[in-house]
Protein backbone atom coordinates (compact mmCIF):
# COMPACT_ATOMS: atom_id res chain seq x y z
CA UNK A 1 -81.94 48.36 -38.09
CA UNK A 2 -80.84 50.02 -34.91
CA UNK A 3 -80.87 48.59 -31.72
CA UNK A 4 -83.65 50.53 -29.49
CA UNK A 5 -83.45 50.62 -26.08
CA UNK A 6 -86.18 50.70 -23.44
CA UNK A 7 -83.44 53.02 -20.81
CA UNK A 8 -82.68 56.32 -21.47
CA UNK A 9 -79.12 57.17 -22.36
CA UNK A 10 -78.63 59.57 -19.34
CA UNK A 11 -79.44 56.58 -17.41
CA UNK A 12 -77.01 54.49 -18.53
CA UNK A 13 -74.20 57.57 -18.99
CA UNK A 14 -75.21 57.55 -14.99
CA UNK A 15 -74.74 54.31 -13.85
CA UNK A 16 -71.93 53.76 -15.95
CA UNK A 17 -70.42 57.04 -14.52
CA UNK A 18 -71.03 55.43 -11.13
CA UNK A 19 -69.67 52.25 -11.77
CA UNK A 20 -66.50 53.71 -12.89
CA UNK A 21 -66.13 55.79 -9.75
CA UNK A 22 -65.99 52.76 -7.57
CA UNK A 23 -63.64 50.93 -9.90
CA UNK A 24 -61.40 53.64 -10.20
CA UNK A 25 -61.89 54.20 -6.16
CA UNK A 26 -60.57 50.87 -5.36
CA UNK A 27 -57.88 51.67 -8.05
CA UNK A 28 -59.04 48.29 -9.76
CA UNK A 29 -56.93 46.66 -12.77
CA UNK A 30 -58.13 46.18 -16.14
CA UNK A 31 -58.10 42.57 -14.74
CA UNK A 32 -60.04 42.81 -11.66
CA UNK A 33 -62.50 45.03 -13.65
CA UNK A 34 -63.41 42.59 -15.90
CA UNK A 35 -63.52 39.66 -13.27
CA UNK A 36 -65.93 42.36 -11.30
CA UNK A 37 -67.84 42.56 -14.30
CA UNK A 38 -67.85 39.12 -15.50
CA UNK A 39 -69.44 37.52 -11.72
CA UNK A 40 -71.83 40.45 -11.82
CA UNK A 41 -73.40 39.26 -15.30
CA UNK A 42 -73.25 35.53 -13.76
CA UNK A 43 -75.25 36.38 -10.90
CA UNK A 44 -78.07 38.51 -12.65
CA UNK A 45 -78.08 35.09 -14.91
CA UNK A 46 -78.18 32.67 -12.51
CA UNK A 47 -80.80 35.07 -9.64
CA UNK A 48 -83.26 35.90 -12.23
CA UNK A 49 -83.31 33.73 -15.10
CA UNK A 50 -84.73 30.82 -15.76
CA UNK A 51 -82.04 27.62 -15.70
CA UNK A 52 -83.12 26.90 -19.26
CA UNK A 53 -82.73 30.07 -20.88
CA UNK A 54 -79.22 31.02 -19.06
CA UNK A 55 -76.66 29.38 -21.44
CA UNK A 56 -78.81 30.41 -24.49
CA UNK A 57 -78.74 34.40 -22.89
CA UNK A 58 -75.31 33.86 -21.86
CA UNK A 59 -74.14 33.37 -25.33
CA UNK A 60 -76.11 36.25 -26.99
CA UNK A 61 -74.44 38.38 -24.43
CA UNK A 62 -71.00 36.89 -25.10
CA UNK A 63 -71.48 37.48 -29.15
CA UNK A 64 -72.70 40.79 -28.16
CA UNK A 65 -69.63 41.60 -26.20
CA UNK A 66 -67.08 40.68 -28.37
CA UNK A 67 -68.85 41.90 -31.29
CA UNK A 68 -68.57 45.36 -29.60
CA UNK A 69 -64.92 44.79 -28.86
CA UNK A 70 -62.51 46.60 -31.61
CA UNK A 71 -60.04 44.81 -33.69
């Protein structure tokens, strides 16, 4: 069963779009990109969720991630 999302695509396309434009402004590294990317999903955990449901969100988003990652 597909995965439904409550945000359009264009939305995302957008933001994603944006995102990039800044990364590729400051002519960031693969490296520094995913470090970027990596203390942005830490903060959004640890502003607005709750301490007990972190780790357990955390790891669904880490399974996610490298289940989206090819081989």
């Amino acid at each position: 069963m597909p995965i439904t999302s409550k945000y359009s695509d264009q939305k995302i396309e957008t933001m994603l779009a944006e995102i990039a434009a800044v990364l590729e402004k400051h002519e960031s590294t693969p490296e520094l990109s995913l470090m970027l990317v990596g203390n942005i999903a830490t903060n959004i955990l640890n502003q607005n969720v709750a301490k007990g449901q972190r780790q357990a969100i955390a790891k669904t988003f880490a399974d996610a991630l490298a289940a989206s990652v090819e081989d």
